[in-house]
Protein backbone atom coordinates (compact mmCIF):
# COMPACT_ATOMS: atom_id res chain seq x y z
CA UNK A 1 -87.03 64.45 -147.71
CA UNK A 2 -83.51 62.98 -148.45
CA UNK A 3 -82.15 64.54 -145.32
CA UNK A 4 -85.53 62.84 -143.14
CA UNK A 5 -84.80 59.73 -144.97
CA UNK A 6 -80.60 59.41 -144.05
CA UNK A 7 -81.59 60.54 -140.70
CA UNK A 8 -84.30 57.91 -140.06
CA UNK A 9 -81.82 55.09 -138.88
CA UNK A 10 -80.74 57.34 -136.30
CA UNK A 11 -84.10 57.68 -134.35
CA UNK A 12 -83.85 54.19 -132.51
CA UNK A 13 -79.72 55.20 -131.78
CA UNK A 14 -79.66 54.98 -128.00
CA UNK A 15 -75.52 55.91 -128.20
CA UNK A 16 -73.24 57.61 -131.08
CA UNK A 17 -69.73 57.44 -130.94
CA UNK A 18 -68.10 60.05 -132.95
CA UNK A 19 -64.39 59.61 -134.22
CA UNK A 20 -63.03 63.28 -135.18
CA UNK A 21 -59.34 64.79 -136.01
CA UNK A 22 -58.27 67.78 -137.58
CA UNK A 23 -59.96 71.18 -135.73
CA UNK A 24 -63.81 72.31 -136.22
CA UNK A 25 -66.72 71.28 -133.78
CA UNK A 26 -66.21 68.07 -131.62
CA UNK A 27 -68.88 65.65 -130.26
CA UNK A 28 -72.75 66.31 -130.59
CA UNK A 29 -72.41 70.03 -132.16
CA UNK A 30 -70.79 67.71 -134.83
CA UNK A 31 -73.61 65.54 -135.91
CA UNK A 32 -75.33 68.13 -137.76
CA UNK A 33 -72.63 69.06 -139.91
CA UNK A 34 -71.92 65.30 -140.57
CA UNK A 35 -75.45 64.18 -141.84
CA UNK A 36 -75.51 67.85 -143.99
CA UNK A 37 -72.65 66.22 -145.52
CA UNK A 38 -73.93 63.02 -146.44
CA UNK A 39 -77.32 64.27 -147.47
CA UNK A 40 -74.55 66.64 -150.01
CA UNK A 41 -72.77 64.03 -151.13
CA UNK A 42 -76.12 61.01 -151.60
CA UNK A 43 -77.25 62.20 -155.08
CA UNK A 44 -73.46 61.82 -156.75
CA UNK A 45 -73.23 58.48 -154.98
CA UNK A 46 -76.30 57.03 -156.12
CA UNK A 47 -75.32 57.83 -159.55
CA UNK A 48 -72.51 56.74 -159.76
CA UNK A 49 -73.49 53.40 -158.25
CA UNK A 50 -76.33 52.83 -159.76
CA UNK A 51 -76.20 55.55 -163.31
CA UNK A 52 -79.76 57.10 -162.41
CA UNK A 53 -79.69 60.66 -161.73
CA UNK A 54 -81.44 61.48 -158.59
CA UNK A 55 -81.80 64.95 -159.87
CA UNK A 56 -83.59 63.51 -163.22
CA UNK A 57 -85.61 61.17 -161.01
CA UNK A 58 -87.20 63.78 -158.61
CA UNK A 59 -87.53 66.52 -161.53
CA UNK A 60 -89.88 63.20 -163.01
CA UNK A 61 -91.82 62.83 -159.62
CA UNK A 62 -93.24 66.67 -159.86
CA UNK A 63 -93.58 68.48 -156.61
CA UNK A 64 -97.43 66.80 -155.25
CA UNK A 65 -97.13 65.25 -152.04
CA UNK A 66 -100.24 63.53 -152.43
């Protein structure tokens, strides 16, 4: 779900423009990687911007979908 919702901007993207140094994968075999890494690093972010644990939060929410 996290990883759907940080990817959701990027379904109207008509062009990306990737900026990359260093070795590893350029260009589109990049992207992947990229949002893995942001979808990693979203739960410490949150809390420490905002001090709810995302973690806490979901564990409250059970595991229904409705």
């Amino acid at each position: 779900q996290v990883a759907e919702a940080v990817a959701q901007p990027l379904l109207g993207t008509r062009r990306v423009t990737l900026v990359a140094g260093g070795s590893g994968a350029v260009g589109v075999a990049r992207l992947p990687g990229e949002i893995l890494d942001v979808v990693t690093r979203l739960p410490s972010a949150v809390e420490a911007l905002t001090g709810v644990s995302v973690a806490q939060v979901r564990g409250g929410l059970g595991t229904s979908r409705g």
